[in-house]
Protein backbone atom coordinates (compact mmCIF):
# COMPACT_ATOMS: atom_id res chain seq x y z
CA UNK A 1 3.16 1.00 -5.30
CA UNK A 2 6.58 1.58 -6.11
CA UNK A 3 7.62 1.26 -2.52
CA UNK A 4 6.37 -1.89 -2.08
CA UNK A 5 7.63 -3.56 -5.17
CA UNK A 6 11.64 -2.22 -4.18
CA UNK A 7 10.60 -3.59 -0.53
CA UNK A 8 10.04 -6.80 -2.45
CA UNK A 9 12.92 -6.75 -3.90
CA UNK A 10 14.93 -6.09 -1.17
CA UNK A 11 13.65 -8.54 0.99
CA UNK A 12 14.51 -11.34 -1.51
CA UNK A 13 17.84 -10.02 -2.51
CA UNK A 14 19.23 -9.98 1.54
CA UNK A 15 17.08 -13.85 1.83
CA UNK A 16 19.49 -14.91 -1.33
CA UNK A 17 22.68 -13.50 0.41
CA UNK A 18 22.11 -15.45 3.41
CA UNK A 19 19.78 -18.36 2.23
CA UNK A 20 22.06 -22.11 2.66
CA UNK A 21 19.79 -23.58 0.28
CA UNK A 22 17.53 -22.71 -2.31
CA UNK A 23 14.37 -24.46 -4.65
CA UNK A 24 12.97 -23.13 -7.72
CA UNK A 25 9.29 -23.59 -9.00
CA UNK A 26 7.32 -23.43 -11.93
CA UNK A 27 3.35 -23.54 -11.77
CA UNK A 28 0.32 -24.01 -14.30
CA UNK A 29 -2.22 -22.73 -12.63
CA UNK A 30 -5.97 -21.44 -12.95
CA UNK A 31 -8.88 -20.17 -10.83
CA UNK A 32 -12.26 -19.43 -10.40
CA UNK A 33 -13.38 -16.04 -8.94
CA UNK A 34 -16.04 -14.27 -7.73
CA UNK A 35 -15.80 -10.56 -9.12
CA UNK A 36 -17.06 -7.05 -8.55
CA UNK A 37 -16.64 -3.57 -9.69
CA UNK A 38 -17.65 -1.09 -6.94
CA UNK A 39 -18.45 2.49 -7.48
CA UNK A 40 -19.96 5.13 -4.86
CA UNK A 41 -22.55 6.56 -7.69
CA UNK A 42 -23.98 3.58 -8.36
CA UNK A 43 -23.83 2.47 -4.40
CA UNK A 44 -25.97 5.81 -3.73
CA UNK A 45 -28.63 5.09 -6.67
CA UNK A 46 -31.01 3.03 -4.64
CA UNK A 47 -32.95 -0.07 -5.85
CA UNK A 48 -32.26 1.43 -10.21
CA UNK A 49 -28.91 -0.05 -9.72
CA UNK A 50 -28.15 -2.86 -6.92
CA UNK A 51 -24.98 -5.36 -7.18
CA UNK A 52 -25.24 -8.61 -7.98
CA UNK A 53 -22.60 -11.54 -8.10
CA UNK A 54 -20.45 -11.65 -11.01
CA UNK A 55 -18.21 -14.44 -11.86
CA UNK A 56 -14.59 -14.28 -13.51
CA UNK A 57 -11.56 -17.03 -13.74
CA UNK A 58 -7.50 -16.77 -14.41
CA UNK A 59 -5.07 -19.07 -16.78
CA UNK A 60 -1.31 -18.63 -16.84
CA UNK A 61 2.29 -19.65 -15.72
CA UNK A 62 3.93 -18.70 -12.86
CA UNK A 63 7.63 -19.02 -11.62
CA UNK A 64 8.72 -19.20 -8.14
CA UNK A 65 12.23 -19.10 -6.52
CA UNK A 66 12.34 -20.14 -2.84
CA UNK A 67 15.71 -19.13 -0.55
CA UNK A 68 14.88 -20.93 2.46
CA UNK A 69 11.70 -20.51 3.40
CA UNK A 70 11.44 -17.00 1.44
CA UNK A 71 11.10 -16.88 -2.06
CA UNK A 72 9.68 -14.41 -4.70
CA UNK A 73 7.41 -15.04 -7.66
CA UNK A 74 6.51 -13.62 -10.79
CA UNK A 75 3.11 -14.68 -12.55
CA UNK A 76 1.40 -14.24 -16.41
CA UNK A 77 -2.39 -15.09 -16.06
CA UNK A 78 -5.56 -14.32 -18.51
CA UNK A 79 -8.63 -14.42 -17.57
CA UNK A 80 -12.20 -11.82 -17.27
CA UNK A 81 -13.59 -9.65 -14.87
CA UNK A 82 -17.09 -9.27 -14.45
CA UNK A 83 -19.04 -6.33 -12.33
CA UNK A 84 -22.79 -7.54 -12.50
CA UNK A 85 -25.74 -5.40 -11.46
CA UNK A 86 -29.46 -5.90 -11.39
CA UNK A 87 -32.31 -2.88 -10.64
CA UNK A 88 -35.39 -0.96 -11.78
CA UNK A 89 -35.07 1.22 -14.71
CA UNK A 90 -38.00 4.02 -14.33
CA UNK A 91 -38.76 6.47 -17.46
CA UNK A 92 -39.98 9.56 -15.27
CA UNK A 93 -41.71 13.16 -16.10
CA UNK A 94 -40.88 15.12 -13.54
CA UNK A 95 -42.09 13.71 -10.17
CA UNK A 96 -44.33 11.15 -12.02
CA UNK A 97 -42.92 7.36 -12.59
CA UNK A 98 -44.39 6.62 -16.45
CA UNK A 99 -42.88 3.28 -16.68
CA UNK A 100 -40.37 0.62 -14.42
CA UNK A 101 -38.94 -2.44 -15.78
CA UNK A 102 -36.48 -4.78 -13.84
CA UNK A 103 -33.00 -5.55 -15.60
CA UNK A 104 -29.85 -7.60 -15.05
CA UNK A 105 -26.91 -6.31 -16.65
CA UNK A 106 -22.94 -6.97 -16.41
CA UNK A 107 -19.29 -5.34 -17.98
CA UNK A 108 -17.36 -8.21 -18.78
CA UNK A 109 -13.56 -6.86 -18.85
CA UNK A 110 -11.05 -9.49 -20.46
CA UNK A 111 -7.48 -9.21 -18.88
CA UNK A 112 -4.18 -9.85 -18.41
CA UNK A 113 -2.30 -9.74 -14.79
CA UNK A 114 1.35 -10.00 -13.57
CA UNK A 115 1.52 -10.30 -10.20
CA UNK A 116 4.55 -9.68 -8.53
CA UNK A 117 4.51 -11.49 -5.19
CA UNK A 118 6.53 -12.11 -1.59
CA UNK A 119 6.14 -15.73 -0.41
CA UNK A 120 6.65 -18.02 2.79
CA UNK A 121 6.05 -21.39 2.81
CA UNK A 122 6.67 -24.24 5.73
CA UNK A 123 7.89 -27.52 5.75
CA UNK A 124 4.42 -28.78 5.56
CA UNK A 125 4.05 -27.33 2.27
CA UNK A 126 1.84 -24.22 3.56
CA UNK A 127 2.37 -21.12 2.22
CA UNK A 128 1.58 -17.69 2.14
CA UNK A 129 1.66 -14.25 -0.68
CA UNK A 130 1.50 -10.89 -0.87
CA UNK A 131 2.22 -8.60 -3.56
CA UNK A 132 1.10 -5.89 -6.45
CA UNK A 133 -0.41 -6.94 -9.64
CA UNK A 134 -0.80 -4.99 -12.77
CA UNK A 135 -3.57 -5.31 -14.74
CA UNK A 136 -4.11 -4.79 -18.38
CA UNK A 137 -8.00 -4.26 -19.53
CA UNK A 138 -8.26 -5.56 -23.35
CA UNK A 139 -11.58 -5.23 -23.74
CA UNK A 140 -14.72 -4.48 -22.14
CA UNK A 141 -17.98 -5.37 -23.10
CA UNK A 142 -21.43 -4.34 -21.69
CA UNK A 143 -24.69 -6.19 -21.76
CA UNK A 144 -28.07 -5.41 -19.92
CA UNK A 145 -31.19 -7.27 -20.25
CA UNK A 146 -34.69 -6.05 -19.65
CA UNK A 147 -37.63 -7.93 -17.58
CA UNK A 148 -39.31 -9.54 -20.60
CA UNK A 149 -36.35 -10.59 -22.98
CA UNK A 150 -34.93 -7.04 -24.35
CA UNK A 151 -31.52 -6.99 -24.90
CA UNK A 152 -28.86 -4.42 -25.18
CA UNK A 153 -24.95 -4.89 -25.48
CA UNK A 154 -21.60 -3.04 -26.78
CA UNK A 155 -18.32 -2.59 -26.99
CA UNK A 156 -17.14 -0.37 -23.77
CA UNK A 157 -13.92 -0.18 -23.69
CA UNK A 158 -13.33 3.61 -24.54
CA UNK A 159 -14.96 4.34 -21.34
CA UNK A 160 -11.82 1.73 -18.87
CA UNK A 161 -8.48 2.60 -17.95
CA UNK A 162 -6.47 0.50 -19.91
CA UNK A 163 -4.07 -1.06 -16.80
CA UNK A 164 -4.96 -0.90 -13.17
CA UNK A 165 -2.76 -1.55 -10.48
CA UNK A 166 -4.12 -4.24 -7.20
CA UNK A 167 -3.01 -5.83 -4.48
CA UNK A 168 -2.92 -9.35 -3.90
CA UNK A 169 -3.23 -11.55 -0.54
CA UNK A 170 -3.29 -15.11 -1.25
CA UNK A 171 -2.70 -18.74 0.95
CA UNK A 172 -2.66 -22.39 0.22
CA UNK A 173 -0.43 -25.23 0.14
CA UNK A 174 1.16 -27.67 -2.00
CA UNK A 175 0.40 -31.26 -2.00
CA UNK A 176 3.72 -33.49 -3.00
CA UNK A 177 2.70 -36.34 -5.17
CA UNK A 178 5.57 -38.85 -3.60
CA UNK A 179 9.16 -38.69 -4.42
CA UNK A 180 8.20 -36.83 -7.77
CA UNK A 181 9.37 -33.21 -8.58
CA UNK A 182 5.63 -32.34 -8.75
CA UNK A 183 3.26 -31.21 -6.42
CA UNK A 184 -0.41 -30.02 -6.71
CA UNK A 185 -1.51 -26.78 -5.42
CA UNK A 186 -4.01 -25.67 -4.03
CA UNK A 187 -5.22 -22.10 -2.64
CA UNK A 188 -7.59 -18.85 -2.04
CA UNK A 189 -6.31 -15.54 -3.22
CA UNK A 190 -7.80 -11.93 -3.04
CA UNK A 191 -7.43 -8.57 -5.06
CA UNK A 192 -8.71 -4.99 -4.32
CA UNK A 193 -7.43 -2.12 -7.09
CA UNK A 194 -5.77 0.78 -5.93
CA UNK A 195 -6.43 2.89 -8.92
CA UNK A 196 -9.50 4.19 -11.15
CA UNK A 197 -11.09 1.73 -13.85
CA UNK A 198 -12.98 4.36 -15.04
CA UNK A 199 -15.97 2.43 -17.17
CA UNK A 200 -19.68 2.55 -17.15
CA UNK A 201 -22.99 2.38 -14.73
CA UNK A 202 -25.36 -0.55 -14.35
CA UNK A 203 -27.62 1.02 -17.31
CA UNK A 204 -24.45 1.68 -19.44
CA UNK A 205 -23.39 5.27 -18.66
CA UNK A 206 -20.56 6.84 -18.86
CA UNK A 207 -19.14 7.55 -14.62
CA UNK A 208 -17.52 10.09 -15.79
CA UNK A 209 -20.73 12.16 -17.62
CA UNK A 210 -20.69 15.61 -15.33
CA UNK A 211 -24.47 15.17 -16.28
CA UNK A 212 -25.75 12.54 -14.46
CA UNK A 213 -22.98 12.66 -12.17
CA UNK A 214 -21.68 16.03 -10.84
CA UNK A 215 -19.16 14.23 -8.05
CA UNK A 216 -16.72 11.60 -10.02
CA UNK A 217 -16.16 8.41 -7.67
CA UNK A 218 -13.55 6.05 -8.56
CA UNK A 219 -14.10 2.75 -9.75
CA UNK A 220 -12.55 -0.05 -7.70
CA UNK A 221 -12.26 -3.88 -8.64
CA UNK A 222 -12.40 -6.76 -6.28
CA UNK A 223 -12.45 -10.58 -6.35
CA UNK A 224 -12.16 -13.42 -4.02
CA UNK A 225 -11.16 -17.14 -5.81
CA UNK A 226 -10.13 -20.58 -5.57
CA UNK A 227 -6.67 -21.37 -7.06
CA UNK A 228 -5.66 -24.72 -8.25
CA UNK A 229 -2.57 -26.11 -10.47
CA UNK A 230 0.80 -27.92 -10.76
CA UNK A 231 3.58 -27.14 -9.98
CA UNK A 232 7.34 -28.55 -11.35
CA UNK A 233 10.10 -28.52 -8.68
CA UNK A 234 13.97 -28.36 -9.11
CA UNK A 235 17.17 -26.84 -7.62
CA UNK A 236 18.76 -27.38 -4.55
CA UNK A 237 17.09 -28.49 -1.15
């Protein structure tokens, strides 16, 4: 991770030296995501715990400076995270099933992420990113509900990393709105973690219990989103 963030750097520090011109940008910007948390244990469970979508979004500021067609950016976003499951719960003695009831159930994690990010962009307005992001978790909060109306929810953020670091691909473009310093954007970005979350099973325990799971698995996080916003231009061109 380190390694790519100084390769970052260094790319944008030798486009400055030889860049002729240069454009800097700021952008409001927001998306909507669809969101997972994967985890080997609860792949291997079977039908008692199953993915199912889960839906998260991002707020925030971002700046860009562009040297030439090269330029680095720096973003601030909120937002949530959501890994939702659905499956059977069965109450068992021994080999015999007593009871089975179907549930839904989701962690919602509520973060913050700075992405640091490599860009190129065209005369067209096209553009393309790639970068690291680190993630703060500031909460996490699980909620399952039974087939038939039972509910269940807590606090779960004991059991979460509290940062996590991803990587981010992303592409778009900006529309210019005439002669105006403003253009709207307009984009798809994706995320996959590189390190443990931690956190909790579709039924609400604990990954890391040695009990009902003798081989830890990582947790990983993923989304796929639409990004949309405004962004101010000025500097040199």
């Amino acid at each position: 991770m380190k390694k790519t963030v100084l390769l970052l750097l260094a790319l944008a520090t030798g486009t400055i030296a030889t860049a002729q011109d240069h454009k800097f940008e700021v952008h409001a910007k927001g998306s909507g995501n669809s969101t997972w948390l994967f985890n080997n244990n609860i792949s291997n469970t079977g039908d008692q715990q199953d993915y199912a979508p889960g839906w998260g979004f991002n707020y925030g500021l971002g700046f860009v400076a562009y040297f030439g067609k090269v330029g680095v950016g720096i973003e601030g976003l909120m937002g949530s995270h959501t890994g939702a499951y659905q499956g059977t719960y069965r109450v068992s003695f021994g080999n015999t099933v007593i009871s089975e009831t179907d549930y839904n159930s989701n962690i919602k994690l509520n973060t913050v992420q700075v992405p640091l990010l490599f860009k190129v962009r065209s005369e067209t307005g096209f553009y393309f990113e790639l970068g690291p992001q680190f993630n703060l978790i500031q909460s996490a909060k699980y909620t399952r509900t039974m087939d038939g109306g039972n509910k269940a929810s807590g606090d779960a953020s004991s059991y979460y990393n509290k940062n996590y670091f991803s990587g981010v691909m992303g592409l778009g473009f900006g529309i210019n709105l005439g002669k105006a310093p403003i253009a709207i954007l307009a984009g798809l970005r994706l995320q996959y973690s590189f390190t443990d979350l931690k956190g909790v099973d579709a039924i609400g325990t604990d990954l890391s219990n040695t009990t009902a799971y003798p081989k830890y698995e990582k947790t990983s996080a993923a989304s796929a989103g639409l990004m949309l916003g405004a962004i101010y231009k000025f500097g040199n061109n």
